[in-house]
C-alpha atoms as a PDB file:
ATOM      1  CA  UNK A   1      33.478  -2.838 -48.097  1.00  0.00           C
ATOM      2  CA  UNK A   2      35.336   0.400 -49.630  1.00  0.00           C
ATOM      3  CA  UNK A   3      34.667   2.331 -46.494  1.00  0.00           C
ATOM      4  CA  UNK A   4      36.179  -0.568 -44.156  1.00  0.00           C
ATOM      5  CA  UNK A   5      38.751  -0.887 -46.419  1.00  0.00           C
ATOM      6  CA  UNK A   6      40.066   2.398 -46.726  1.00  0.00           C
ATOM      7  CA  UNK A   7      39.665   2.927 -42.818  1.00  0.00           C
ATOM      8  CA  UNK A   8      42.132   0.444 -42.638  1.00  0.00           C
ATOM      9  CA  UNK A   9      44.487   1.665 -45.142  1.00  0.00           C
ATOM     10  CA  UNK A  10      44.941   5.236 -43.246  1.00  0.00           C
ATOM     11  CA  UNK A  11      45.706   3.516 -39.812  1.00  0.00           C
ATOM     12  CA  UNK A  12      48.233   1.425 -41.607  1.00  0.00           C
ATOM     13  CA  UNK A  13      49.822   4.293 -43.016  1.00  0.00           C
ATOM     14  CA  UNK A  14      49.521   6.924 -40.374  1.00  0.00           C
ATOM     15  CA  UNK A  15      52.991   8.617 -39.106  1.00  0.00           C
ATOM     16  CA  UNK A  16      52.407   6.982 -35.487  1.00  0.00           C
ATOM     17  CA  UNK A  17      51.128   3.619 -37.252  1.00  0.00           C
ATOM     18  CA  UNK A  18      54.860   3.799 -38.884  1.00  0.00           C
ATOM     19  CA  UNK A  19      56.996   4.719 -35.848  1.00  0.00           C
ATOM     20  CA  UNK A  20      55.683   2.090 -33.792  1.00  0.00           C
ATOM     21  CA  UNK A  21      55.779  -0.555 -35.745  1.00  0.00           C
ATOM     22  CA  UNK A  22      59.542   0.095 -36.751  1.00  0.00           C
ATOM     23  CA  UNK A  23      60.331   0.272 -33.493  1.00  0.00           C
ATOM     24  CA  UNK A  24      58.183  -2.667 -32.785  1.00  0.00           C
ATOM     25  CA  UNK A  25      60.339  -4.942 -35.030  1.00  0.00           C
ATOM     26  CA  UNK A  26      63.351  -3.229 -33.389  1.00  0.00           C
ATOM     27  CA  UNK A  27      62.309  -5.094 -30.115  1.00  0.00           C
ATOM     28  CA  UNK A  28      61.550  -8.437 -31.885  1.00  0.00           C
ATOM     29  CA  UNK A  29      63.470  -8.824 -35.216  1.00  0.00           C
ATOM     30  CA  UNK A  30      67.063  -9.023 -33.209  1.00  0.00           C
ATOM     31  CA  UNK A  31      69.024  -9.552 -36.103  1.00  0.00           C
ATOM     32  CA  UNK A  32      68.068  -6.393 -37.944  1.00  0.00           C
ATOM     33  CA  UNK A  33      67.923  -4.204 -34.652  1.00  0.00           C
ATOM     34  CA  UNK A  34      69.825  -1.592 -36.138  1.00  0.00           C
ATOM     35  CA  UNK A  35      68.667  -1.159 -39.399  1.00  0.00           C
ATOM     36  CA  UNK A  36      64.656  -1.025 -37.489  1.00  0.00           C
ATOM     37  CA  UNK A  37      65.946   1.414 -34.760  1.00  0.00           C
ATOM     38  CA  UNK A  38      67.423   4.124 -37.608  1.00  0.00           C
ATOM     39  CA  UNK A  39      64.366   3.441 -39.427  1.00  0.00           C
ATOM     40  CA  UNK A  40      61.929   4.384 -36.469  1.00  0.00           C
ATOM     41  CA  UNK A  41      64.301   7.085 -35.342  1.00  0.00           C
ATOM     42  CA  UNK A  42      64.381   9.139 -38.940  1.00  0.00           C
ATOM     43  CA  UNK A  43      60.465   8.774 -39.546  1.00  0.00           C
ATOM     44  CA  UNK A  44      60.406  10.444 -35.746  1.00  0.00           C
ATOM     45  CA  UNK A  45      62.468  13.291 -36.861  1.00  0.00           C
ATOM     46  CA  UNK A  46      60.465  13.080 -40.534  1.00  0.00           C
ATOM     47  CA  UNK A  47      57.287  13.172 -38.904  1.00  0.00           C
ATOM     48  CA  UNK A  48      57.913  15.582 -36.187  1.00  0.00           C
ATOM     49  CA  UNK A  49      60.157  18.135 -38.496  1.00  0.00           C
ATOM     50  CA  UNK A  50      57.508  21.545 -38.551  1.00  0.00           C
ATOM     51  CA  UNK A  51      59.620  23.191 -41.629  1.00  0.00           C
ATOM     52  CA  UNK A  52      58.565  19.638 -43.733  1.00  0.00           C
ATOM     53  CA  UNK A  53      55.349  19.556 -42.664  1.00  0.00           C
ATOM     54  CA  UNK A  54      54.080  23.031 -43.043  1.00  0.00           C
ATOM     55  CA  UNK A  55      56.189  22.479 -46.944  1.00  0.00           C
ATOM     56  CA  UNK A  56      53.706  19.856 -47.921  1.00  0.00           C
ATOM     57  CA  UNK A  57      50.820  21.294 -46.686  1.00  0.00           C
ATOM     58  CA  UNK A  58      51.152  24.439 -48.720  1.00  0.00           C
ATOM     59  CA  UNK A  59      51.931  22.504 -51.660  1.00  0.00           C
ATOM     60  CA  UNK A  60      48.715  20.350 -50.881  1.00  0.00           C
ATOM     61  CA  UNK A  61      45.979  22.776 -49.699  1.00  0.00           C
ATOM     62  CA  UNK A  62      44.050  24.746 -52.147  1.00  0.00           C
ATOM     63  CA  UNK A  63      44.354  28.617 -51.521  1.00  0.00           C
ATOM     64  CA  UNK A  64      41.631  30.456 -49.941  1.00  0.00           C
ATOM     65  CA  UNK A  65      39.258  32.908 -51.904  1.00  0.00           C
ATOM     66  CA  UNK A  66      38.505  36.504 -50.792  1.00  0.00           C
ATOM     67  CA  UNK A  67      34.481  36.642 -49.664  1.00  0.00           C
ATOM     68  CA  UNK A  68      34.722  39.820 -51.894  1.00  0.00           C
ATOM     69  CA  UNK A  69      35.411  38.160 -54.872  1.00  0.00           C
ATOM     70  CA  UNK A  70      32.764  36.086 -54.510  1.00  0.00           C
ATOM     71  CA  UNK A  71      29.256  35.777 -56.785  1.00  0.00           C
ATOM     72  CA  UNK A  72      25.917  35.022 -55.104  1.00  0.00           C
ATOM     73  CA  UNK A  73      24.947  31.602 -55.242  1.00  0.00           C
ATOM     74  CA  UNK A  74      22.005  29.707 -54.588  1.00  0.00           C
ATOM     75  CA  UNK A  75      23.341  26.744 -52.457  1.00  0.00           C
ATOM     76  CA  UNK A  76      26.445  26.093 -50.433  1.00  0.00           C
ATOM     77  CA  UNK A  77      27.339  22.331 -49.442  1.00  0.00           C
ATOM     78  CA  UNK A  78      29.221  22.276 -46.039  1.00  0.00           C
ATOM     79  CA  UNK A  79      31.273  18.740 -46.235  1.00  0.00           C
ATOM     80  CA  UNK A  80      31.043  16.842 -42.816  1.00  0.00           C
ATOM     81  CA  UNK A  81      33.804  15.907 -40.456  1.00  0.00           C
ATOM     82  CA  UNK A  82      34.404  18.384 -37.668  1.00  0.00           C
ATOM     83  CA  UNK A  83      31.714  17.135 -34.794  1.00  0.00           C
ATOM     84  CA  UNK A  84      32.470  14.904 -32.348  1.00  0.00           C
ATOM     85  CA  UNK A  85      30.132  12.633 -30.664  1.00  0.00           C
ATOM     86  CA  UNK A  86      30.736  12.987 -27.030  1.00  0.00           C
ATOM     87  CA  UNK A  87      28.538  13.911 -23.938  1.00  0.00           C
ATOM     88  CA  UNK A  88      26.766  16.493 -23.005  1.00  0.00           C
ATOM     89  CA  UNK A  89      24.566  15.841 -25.921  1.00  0.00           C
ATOM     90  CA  UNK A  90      22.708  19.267 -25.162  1.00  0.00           C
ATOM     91  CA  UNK A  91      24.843  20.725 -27.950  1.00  0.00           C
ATOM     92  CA  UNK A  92      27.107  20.332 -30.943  1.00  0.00           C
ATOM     93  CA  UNK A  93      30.851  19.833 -30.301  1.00  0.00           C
ATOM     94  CA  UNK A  94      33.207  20.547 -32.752  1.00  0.00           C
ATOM     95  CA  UNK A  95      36.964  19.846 -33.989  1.00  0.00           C
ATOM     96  CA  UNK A  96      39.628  22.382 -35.421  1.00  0.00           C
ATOM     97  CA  UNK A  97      37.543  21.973 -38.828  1.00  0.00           C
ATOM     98  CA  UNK A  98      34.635  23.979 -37.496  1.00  0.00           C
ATOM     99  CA  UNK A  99      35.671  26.822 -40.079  1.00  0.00           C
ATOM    100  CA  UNK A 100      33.661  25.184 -42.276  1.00  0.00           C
ATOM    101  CA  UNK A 101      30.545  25.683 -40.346  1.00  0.00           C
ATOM    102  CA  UNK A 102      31.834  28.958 -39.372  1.00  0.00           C
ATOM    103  CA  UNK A 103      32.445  30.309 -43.034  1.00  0.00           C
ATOM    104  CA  UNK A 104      28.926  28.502 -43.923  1.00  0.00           C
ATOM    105  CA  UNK A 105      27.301  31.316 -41.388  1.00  0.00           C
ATOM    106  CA  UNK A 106      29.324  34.504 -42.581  1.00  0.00           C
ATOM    107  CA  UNK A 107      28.748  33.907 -45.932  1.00  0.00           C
ATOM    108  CA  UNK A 108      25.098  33.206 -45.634  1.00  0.00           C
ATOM    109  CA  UNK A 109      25.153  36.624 -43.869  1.00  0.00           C
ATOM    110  CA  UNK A 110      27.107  38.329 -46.198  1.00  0.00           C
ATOM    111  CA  UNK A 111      24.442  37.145 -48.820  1.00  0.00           C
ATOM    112  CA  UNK A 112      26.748  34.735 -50.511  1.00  0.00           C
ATOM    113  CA  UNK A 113      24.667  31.761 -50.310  1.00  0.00           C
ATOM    114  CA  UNK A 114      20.670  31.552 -50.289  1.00  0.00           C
ATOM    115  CA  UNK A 115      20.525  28.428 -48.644  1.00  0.00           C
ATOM    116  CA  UNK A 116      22.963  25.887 -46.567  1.00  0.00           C
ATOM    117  CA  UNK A 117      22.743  22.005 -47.224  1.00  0.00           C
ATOM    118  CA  UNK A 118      24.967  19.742 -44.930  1.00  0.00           C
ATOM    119  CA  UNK A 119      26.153  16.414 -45.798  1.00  0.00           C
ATOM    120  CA  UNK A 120      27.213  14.232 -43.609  1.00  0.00           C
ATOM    121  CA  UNK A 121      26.552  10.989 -41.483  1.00  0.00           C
ATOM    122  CA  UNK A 122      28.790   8.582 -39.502  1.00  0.00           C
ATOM    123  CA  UNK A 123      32.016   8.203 -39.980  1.00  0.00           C
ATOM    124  CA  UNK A 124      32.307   5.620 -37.493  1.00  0.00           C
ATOM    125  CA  UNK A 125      33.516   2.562 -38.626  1.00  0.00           C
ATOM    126  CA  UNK A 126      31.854   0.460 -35.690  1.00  0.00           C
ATOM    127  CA  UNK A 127      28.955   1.524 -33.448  1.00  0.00           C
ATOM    128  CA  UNK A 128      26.364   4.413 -34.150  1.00  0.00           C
ATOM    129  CA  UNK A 129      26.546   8.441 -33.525  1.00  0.00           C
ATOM    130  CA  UNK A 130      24.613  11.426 -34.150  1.00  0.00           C
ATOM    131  CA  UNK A 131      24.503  12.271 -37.978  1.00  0.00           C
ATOM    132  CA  UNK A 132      27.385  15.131 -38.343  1.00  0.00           C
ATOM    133  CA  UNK A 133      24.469  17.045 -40.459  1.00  0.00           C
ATOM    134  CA  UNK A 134      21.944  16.872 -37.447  1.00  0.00           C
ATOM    135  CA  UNK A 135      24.987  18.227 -35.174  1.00  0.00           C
ATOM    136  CA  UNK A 136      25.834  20.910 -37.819  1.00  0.00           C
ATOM    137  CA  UNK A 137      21.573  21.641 -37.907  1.00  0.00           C
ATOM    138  CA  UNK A 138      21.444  22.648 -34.673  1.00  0.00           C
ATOM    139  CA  UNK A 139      24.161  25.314 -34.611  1.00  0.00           C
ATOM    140  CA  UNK A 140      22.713  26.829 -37.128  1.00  0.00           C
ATOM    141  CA  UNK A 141      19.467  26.996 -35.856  1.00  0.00           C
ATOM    142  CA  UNK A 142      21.428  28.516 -32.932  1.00  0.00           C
ATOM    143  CA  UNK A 143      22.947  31.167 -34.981  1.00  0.00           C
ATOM    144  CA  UNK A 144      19.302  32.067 -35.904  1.00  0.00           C
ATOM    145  CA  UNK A 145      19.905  30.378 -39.405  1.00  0.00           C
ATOM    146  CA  UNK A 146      15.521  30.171 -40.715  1.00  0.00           C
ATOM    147  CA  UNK A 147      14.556  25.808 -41.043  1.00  0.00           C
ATOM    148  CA  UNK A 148      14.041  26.820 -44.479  1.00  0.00           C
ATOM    149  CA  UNK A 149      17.232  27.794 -45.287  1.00  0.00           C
ATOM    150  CA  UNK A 150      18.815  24.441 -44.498  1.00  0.00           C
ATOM    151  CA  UNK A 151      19.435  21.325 -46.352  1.00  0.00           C
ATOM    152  CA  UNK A 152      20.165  18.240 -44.716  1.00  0.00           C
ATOM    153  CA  UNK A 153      21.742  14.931 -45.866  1.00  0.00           C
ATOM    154  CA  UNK A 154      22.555  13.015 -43.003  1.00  0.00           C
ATOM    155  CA  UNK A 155      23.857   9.694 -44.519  1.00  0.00           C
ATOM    156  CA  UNK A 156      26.794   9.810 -45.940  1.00  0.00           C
ATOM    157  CA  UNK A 157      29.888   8.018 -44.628  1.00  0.00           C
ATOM    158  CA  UNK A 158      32.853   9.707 -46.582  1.00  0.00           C
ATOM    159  CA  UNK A 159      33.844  12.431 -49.124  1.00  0.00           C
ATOM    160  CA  UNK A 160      32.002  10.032 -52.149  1.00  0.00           C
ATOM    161  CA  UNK A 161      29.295   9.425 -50.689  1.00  0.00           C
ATOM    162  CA  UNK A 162      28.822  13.405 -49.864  1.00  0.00           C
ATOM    163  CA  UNK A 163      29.141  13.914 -53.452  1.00  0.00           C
ATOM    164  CA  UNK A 164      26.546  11.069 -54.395  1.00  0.00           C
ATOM    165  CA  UNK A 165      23.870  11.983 -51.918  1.00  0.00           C
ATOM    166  CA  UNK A 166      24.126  15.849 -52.384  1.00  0.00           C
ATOM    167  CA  UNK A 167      23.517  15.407 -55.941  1.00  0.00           C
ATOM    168  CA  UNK A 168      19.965  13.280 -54.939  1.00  0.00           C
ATOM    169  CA  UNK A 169      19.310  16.295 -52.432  1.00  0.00           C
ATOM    170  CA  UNK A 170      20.237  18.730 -55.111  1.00  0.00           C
ATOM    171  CA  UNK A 171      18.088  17.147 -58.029  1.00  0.00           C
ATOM    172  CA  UNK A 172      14.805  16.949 -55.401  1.00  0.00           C
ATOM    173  CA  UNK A 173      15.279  20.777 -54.410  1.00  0.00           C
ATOM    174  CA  UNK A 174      15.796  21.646 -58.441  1.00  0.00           C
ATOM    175  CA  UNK A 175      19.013  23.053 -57.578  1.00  0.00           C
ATOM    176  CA  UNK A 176      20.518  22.925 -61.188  1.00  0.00           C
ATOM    177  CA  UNK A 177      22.923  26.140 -60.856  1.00  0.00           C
ATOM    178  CA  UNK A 178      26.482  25.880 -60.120  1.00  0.00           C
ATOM    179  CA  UNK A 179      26.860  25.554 -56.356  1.00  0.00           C
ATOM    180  CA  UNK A 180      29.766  26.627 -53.302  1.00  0.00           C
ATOM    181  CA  UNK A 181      31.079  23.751 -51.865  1.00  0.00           C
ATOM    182  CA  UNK A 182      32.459  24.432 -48.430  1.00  0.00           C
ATOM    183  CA  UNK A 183      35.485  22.609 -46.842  1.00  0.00           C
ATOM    184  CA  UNK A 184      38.630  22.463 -45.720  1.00  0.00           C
ATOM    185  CA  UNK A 185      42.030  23.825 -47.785  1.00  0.00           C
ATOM    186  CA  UNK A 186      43.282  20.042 -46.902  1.00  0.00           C
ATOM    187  CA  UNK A 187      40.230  18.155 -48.387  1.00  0.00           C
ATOM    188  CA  UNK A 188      39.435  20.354 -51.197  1.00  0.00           C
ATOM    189  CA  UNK A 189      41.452  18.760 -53.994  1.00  0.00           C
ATOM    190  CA  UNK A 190      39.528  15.082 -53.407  1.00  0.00           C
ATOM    191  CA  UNK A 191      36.152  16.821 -52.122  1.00  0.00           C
ATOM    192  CA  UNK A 192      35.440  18.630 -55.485  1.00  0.00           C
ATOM    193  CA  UNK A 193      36.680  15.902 -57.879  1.00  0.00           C
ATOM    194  CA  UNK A 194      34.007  13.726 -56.306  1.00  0.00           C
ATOM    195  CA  UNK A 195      31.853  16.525 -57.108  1.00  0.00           C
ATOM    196  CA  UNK A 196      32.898  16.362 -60.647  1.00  0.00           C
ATOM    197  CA  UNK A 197      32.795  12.481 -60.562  1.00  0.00           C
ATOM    198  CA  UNK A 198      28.799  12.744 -60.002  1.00  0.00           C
ATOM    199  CA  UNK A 199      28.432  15.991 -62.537  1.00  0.00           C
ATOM    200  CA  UNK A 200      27.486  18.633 -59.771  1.00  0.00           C
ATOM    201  CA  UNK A 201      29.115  21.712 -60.991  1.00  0.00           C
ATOM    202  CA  UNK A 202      30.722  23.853 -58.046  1.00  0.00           C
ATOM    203  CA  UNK A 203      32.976  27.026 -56.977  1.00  0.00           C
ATOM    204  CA  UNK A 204      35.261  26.004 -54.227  1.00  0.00           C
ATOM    205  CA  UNK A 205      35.710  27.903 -51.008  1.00  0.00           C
ATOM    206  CA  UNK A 206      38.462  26.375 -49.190  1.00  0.00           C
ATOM    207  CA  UNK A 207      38.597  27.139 -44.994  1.00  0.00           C
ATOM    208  CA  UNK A 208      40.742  26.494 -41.970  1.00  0.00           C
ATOM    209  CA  UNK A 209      44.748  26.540 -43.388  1.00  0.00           C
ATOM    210  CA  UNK A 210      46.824  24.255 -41.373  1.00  0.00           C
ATOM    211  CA  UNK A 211      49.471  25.918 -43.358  1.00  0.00           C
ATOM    212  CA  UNK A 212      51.636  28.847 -42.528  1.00  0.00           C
ATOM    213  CA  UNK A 213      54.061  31.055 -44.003  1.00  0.00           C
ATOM    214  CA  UNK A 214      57.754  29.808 -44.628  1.00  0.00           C
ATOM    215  CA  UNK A 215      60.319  30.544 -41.874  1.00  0.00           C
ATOM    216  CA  UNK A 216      63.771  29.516 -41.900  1.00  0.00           C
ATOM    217  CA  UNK A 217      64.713  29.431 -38.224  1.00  0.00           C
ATOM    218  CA  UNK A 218      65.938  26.707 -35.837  1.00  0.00           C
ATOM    219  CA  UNK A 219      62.604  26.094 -34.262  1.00  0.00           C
ATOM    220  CA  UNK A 220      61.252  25.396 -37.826  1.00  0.00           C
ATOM    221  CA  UNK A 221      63.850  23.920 -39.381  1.00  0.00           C
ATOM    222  CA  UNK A 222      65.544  21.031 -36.391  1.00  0.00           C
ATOM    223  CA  UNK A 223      63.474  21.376 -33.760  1.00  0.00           C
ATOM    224  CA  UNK A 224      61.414  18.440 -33.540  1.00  0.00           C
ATOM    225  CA  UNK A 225      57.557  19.280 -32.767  1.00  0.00           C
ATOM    226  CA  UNK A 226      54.554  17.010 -31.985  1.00  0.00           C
ATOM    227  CA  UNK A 227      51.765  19.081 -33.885  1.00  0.00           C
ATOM    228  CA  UNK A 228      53.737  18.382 -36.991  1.00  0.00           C
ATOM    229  CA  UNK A 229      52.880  14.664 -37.056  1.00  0.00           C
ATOM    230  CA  UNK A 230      49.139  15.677 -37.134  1.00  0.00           C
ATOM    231  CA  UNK A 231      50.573  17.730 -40.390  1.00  0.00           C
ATOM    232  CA  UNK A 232      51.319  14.490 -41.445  1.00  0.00           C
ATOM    233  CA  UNK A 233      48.640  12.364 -40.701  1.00  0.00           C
ATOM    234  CA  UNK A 234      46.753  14.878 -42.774  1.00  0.00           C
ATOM    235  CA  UNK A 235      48.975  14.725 -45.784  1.00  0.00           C
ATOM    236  CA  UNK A 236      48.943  11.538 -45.851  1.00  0.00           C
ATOM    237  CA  UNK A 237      45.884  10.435 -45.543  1.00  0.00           C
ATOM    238  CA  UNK A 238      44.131  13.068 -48.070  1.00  0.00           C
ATOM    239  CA  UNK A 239      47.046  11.465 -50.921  1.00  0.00           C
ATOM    240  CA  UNK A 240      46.278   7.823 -50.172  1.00  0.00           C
ATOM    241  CA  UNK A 241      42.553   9.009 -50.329  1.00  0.00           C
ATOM    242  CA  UNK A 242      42.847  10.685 -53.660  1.00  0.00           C
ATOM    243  CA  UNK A 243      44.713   7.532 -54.468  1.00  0.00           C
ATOM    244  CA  UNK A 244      42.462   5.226 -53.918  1.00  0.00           C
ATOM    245  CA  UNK A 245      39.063   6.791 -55.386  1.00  0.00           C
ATOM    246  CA  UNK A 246      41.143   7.139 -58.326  1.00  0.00           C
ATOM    247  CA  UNK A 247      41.888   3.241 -58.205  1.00  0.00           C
ATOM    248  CA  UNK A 248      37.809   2.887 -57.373  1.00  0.00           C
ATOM    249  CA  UNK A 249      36.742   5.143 -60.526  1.00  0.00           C
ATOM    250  CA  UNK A 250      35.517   7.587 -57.783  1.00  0.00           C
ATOM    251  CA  UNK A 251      37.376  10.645 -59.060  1.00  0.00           C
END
């Protein structure tokens, strides 16, 4: 019921979800026309402002770590979320996230991590696809990664449930040292106080900024740009996630 739920909740609250449906009462509430239309057109310019959006997300994401810096650790948990289920099925295919697959490879190379274990399932809310963690298998295998380096946990539905069922996976493999879990800058904060939640201890190693250095010109700072919404979207759902394990005792 959670997962439904909370699927919900971040289409209700997505930027577009927002702009729409002001404008949709625009169209149908005549008497407040002009209070709906300034509504929809300031969450457009909100939404679309790349100076904003580029503001929260550094405030949000959790800085990256130098691979230098790092100690060796046994085990490194790459969180799911970056494949996409399309066709040809003859391979993996990937979002913008894939830097945490990517990062998952160069350290393992780099000796940073002994072994990989990937969590993740469906995240589908209706119909079935191929386990993210079978998708994520085979491009390791493909970057010559041994079988017996490779953990899988292939039924998890969202960041809790990666926390719960990596634990199980962790406990059966007697994994009991502190562990590198693997995700993006975005999903950090919520992904490791899961992590907490269940009592697996763990070293972060945040990937893939979405955020950039400051600038203070005119194309940053009025110039309205789509790929800021996405910004958004982000934003907004990791907060109403962290909200709402924290209402479920999940974090």
């Amino acid at each position: 019921m959670f997962f439904i739920l909370s699927k919900t909740l971040y289409f209700l609250v997505m930027p577009i979800t927002l702009v729409v449906l002001a404008f949709l009462l625009c169209i149908v509430w005549r008497k407040h026309r002009r209070l709906f239309f300034i509504i929809g057109f300031t969450l457009l310019l909100l939404f679309t402002n790349k100076f904003l959006s580029n503001l929260l997300l550094r405030a949000w994401e959790v800085p990256p770590r130098p691979i230098a810096t790092l100690p060796q650790y046994r085990l490194g948990i790459v969180l799911g979320g970056i494949t996409t289920d399309k066709e040809p099925r003859d391979r993996s295919h990937v979002t913008g996230d894939a830097n945490r697959i990517l990062h998952a490879i160069q350290l393992y190379r780099e000796g940073k991590i002994e072994k990989i274990l990937l969590s993740g399932g469906s995240g589908k809310l209706l119909g079935d696809s191929i386990p993210e963690a079978m998708a994520l298998q085979r491009i390791l295998r493909n970057a010559q990664v041994p079988g017996s380096d490779i953990l899988v946990e292939s039924t998890s539905r969202n960041t809790r449930e990666n926390a719960l069922n990596s634990q199980q996976v962790l406990a059966q493999n007697n994994v009991n040292a502190k562990v590198l879990l693997i995700t993006s800058a975005y999903h950090m904060r919520r992904a490791k106080a899961c992590f907490d939640q269940v009592g697996v201890s763990v070293d972060t190693f945040p990937v893939g900024m979405r955020s950039q250095p400051l600038q203070f010109t005119p194309d940053w700072l009025i110039i309205p740009e789509s790929g800021s919404i996405g910004n958004f979207e982000v934003i907004i759902r990791e907060i109403v996630g962290t909200v709402a394990y924290w209402v479920a005792g999940y974090i």
